[in-house]
Protein backbone atom coordinates (compact mmCIF):
# COMPACT_ATOMS: atom_id res chain seq x y z
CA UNK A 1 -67.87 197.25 -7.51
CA UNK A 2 -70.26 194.59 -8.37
CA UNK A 3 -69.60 191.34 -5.72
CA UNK A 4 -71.74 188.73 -6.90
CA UNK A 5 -70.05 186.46 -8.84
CA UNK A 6 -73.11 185.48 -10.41
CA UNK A 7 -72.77 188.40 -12.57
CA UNK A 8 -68.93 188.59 -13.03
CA UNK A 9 -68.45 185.80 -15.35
CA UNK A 10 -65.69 186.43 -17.87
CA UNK A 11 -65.97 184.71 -21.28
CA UNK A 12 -63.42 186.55 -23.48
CA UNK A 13 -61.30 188.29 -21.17
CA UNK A 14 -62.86 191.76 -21.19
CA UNK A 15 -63.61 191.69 -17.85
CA UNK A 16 -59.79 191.52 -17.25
CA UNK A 17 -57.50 195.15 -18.06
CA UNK A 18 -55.38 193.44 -21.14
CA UNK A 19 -51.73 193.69 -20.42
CA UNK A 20 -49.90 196.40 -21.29
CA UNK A 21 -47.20 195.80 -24.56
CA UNK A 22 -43.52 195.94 -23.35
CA UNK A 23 -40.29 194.30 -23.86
CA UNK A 24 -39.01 193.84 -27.45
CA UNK A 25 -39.96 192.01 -31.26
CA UNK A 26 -36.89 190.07 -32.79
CA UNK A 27 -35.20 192.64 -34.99
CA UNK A 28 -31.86 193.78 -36.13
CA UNK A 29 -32.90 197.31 -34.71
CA UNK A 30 -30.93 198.19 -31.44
CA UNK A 31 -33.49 197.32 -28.69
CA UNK A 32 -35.61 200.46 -27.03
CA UNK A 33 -35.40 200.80 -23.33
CA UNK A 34 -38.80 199.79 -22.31
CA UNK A 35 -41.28 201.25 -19.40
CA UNK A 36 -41.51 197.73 -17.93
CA UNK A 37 -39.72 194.84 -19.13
CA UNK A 38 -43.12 192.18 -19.33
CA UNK A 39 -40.65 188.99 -20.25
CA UNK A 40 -38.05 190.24 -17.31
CA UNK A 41 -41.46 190.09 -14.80
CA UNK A 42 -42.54 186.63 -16.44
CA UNK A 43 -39.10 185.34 -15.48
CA UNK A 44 -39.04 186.50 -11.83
CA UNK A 45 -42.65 185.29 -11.22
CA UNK A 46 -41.35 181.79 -12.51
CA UNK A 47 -37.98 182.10 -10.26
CA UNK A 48 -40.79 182.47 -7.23
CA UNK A 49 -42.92 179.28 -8.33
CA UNK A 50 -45.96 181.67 -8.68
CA UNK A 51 -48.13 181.71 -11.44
CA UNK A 52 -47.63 184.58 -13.96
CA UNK A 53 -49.10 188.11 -13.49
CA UNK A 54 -49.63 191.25 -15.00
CA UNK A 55 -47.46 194.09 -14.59
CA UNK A 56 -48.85 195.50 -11.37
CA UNK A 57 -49.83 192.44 -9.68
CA UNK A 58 -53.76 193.16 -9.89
CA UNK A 59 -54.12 189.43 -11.71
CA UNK A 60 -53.12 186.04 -13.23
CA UNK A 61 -52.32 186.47 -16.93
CA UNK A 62 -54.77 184.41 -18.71
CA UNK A 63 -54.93 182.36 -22.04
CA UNK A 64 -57.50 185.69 -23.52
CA UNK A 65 -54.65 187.69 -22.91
CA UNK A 66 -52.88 185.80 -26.08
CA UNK A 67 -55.78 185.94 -28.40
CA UNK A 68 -55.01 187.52 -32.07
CA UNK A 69 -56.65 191.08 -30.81
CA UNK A 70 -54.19 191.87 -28.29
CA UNK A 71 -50.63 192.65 -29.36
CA UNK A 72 -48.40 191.37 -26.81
CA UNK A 73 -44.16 191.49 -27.84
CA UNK A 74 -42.95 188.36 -28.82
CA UNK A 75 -40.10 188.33 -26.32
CA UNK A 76 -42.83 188.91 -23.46
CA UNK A 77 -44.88 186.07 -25.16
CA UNK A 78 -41.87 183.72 -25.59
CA UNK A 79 -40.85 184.15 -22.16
CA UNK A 80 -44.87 183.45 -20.89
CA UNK A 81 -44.66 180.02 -22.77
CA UNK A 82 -41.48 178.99 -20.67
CA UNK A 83 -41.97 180.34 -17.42
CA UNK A 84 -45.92 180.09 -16.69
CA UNK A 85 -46.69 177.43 -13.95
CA UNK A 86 -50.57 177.31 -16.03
CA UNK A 87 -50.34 174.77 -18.72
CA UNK A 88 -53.34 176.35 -20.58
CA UNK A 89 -51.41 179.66 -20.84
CA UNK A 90 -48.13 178.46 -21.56
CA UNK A 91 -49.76 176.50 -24.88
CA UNK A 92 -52.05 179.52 -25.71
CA UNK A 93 -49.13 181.88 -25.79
CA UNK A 94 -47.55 179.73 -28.45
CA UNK A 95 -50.65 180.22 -31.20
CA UNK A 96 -49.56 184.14 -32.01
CA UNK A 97 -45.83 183.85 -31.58
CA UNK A 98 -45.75 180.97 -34.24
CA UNK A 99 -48.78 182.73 -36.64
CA UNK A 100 -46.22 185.97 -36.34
CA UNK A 101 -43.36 183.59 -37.66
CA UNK A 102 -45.56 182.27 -40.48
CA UNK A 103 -46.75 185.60 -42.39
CA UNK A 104 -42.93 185.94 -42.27
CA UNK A 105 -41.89 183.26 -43.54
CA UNK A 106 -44.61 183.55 -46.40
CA UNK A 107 -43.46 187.88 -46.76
CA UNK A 108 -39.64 187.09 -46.17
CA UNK A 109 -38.16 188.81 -49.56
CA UNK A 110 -34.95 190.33 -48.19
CA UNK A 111 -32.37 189.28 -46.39
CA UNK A 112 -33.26 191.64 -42.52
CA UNK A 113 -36.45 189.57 -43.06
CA UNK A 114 -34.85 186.18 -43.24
CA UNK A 115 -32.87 187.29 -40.48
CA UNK A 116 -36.09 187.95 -38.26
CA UNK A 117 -37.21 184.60 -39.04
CA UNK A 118 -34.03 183.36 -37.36
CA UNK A 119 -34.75 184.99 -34.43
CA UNK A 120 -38.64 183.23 -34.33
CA UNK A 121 -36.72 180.20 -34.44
CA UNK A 122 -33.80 180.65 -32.17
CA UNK A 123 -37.17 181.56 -29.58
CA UNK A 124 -38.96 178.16 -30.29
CA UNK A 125 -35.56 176.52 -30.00
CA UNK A 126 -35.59 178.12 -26.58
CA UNK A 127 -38.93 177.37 -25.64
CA UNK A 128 -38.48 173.86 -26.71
CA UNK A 129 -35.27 173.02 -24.29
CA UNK A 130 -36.55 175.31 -21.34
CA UNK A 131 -40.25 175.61 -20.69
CA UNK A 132 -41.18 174.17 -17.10
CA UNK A 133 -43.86 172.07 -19.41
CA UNK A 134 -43.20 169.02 -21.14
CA UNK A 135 -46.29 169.58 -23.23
CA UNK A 136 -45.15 173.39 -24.30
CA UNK A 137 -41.73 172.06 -25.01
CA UNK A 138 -43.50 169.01 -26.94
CA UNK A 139 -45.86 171.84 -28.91
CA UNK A 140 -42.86 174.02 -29.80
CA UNK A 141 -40.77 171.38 -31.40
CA UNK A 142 -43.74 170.55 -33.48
CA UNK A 143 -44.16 173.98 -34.75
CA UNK A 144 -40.74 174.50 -35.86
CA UNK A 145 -41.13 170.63 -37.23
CA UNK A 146 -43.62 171.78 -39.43
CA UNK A 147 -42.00 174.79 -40.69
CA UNK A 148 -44.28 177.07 -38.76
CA UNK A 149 -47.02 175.78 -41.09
CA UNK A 150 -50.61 177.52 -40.07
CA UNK A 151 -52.34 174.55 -40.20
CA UNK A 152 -49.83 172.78 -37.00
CA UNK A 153 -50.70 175.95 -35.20
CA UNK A 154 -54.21 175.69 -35.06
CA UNK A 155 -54.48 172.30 -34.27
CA UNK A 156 -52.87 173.54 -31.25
CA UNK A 157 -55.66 176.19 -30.87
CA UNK A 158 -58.48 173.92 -31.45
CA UNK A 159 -57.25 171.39 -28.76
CA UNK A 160 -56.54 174.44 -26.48
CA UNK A 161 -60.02 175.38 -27.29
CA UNK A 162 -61.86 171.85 -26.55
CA UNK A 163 -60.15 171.74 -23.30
CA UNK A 164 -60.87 175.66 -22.07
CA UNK A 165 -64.30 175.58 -23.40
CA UNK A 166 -66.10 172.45 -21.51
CA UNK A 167 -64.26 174.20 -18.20
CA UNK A 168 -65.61 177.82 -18.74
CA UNK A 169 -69.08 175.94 -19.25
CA UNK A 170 -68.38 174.03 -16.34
CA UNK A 171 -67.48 177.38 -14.14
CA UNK A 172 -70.65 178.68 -14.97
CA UNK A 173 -73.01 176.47 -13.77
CA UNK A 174 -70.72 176.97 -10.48
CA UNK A 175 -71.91 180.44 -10.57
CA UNK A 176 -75.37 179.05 -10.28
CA UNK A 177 -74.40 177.09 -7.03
CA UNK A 178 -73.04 180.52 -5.66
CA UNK A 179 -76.01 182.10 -6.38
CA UNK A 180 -77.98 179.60 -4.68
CA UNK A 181 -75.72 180.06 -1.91
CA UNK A 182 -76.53 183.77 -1.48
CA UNK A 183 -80.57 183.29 -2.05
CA UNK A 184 -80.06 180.09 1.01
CA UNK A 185 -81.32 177.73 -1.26
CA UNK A 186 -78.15 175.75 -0.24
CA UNK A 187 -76.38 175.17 2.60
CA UNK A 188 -73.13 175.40 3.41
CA UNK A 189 -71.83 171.99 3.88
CA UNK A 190 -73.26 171.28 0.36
CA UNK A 191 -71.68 174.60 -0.76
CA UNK A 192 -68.31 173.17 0.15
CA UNK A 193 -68.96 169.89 -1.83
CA UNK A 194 -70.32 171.53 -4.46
CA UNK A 195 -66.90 173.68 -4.72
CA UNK A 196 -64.54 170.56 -4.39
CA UNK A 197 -66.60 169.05 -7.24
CA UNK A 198 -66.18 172.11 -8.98
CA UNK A 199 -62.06 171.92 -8.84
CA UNK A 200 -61.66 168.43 -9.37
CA UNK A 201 -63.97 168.59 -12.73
CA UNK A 202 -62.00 171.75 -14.08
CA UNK A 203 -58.32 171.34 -12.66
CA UNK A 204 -56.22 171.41 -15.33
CA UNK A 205 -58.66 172.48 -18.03
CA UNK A 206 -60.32 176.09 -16.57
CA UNK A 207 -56.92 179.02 -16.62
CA UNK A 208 -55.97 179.58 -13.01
CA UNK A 209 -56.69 183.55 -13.41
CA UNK A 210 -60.51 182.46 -14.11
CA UNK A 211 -60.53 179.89 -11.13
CA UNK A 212 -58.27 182.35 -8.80
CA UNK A 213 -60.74 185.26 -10.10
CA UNK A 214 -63.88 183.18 -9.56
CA UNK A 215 -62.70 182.61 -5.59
CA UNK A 216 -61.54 186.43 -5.15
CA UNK A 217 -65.51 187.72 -6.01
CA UNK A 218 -66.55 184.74 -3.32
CA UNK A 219 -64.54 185.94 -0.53
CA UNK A 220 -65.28 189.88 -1.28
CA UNK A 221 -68.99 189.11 -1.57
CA UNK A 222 -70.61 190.57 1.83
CA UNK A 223 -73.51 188.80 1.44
CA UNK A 224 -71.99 185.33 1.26
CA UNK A 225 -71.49 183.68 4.95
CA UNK A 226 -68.83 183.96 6.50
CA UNK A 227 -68.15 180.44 8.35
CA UNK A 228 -69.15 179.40 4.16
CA UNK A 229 -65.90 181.48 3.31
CA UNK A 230 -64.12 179.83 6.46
CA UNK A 231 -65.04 176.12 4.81
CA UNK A 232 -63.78 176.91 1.22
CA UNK A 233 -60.50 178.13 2.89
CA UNK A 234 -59.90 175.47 5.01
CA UNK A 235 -60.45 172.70 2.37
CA UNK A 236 -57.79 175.23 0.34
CA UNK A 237 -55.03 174.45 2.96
CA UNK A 238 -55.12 171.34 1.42
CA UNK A 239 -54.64 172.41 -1.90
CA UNK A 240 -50.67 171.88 -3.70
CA UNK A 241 -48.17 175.11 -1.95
CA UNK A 242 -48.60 177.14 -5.34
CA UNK A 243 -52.54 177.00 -5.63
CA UNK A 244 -52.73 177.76 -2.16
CA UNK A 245 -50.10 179.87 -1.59
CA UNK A 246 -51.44 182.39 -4.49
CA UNK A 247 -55.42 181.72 -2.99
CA UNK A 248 -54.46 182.94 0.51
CA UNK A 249 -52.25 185.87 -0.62
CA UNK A 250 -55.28 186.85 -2.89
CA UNK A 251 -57.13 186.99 0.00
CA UNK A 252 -54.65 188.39 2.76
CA UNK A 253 -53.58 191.41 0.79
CA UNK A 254 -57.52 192.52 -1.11
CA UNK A 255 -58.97 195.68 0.84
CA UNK A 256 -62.30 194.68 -0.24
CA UNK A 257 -62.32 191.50 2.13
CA UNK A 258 -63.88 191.65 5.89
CA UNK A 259 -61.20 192.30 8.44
CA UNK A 260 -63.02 189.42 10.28
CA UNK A 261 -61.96 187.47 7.46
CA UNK A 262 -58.40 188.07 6.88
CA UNK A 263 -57.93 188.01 10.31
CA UNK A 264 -59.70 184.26 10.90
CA UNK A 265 -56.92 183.30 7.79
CA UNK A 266 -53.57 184.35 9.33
CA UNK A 267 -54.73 182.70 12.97
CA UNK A 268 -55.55 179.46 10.47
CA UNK A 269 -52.82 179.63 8.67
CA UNK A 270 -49.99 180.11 11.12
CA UNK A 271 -51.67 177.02 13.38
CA UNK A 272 -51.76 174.48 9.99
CA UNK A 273 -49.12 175.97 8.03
CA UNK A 274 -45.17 175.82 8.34
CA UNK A 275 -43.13 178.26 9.26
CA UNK A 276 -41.88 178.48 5.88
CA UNK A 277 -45.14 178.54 4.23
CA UNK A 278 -46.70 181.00 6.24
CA UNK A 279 -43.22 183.22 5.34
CA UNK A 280 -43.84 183.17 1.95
CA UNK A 281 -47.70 184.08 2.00
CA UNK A 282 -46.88 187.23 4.33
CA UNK A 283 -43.95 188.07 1.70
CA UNK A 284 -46.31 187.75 -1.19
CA UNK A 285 -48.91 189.71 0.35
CA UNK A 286 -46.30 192.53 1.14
CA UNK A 287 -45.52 192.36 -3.01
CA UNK A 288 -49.05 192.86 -3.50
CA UNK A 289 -49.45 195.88 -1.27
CA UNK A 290 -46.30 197.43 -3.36
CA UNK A 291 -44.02 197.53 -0.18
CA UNK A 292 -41.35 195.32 -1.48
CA UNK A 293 -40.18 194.58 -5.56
CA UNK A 294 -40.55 191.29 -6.65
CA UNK A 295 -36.70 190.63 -6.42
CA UNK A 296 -36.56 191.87 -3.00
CA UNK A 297 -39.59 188.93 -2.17
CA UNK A 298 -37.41 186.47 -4.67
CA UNK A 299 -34.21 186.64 -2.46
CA UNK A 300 -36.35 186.66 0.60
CA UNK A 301 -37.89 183.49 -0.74
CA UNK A 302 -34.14 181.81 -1.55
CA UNK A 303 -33.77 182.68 2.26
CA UNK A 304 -36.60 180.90 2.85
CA UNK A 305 -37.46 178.06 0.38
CA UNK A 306 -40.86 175.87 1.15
CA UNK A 307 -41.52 173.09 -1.19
């Protein structure tokens, strides 16, 4: 595997396995048993706090994952746009499920096609009273204000797009900085400033798969310091529960990190975190490795709620 992150820049998502189609369309048809139910996953990953992942827990979902060339279901999509913690993600999964209601509206001739159109509306209804984000819910009722109308929909893309974009821009030139790193043309302390000026410019604005993603290739790369590592991870015990919560798991549960590593981040964490905290990382990290389903960590985590 390559481990600079220098050279592992994703632009479009193809450096990312596209999720796989499951769950069910709207339809009048008697629903097929699915392999893996995608919306049932989204929905436990938002009864957890944690920000949505794929299937088999190898990444964040990000807003590429929603572009026009990959075919997610709409109830999977529907059910990204109400229970995904990531802004960006929630709003981009909203551009194909409302395009798919318009070229039905505009081909609706009989009446099982009217019908399907009520279903695309009795979703944005949904999303519009239940999404964790005020924005989605705000973005929703606008659609089905408009009618589904094409042109309301990519407004939403475009303003999607000229927040992403200036943030992906932004995450490269961090790659530069990392690279620097590596070559010693910078040291560490101004490594770790360098990285906190990184987050505060994109937060918000860069999807937390490319940020989480970004971090991952840091802490795997052998030929990056390790007391460099050590300062990014202390200054992310500072970070809000679910950002840090998902960083450290990331890191706990990858085979690819130095032992020397994971081990310096469960001493740190169980001396800053709280009991509770610390519970929850070890419980995620036990998901990862496939040891426990993710309802078996969700009533774990009702046993053991942190903030």
């Amino acid at each position: 595997m390559d481990q600079d992150p220098a050279r592992n820049q994703p632009k479009n998502g193809t450096l990312y396995q596209p999720m796989q189609a499951s769950g069910g369309e709207p339809s009048n048809q008697p629903p097929q048993q699915p392999r893996f139910d995608l919306a049932e996953h989204f929905l436990e990953c938002g009864k957890l706090g944690r920000y949505l992942t794929v299937a088999d827990e190898s990444r964040f979902v990000i807003t590429d994952d929603f572009h026009n060339a990959i075919k997610l279901p709409s109830i999977a999509t529907a059910a990204a746009s109400v229970f995904s913690r990531d802004i960006l993600v929630a709003q981009s999964a909203l551009v194909p499920l409302g395009l798919r209601a318009n070229r039905l509206a505009h081909a609706a001739i009989n009446t099982a096609e009217r019908q399907v159109i009520g279903r695309y509306e009795e979703l944005f209804s949904l999303i519009e009273s239940t999404a964790f984000s005020p924005e989605v819910r705000n973005s929703a009722e606008a659609i089905m204000r408009a009618g589904f109308n094409e042109t309301r929909i990519r407004e939403i893309e475009r303003e999607l797009g000229n927040t992403i974009s200036p943030a992906r821009l932004r995450y490269g030139k961090f790659l530069e900085i990392v690279r620097d790193l590596i070559n010693k043309r910078l040291s560490i302390m101004d490594f770790r400033e360098e990285f906190l000026e990184f987050t505060r410019d994109v937060a918000g604005k860069l999807d937390f798969g490319i940020y989480s993603f970004c971090l991952d290739r840091i802490f795997m790369n052998t030929e990056i310091p390790l007391n460099a590592k050590g300062s990014l991870i202390a200054e992310i015990l500072l970070f809000p529960n679910i950002i840090r919560r998902e960083i450290i798991t990331n890191v706990l549960s990858s085979p690819h990190n130095n032992k020397e590593l994971t081990e310096f981040v469960r001493i740190l964490i169980e001396q800053e975190l709280d009991q509770e905290a610390v519970v929850q990382i070890y419980l995620l990290v036990t998901l990862k490795s496939s040891r426990l389903s993710i309802r078996d960590v969700e009533s774990m985590f009702l046993q053991n709620p942190a903030a």
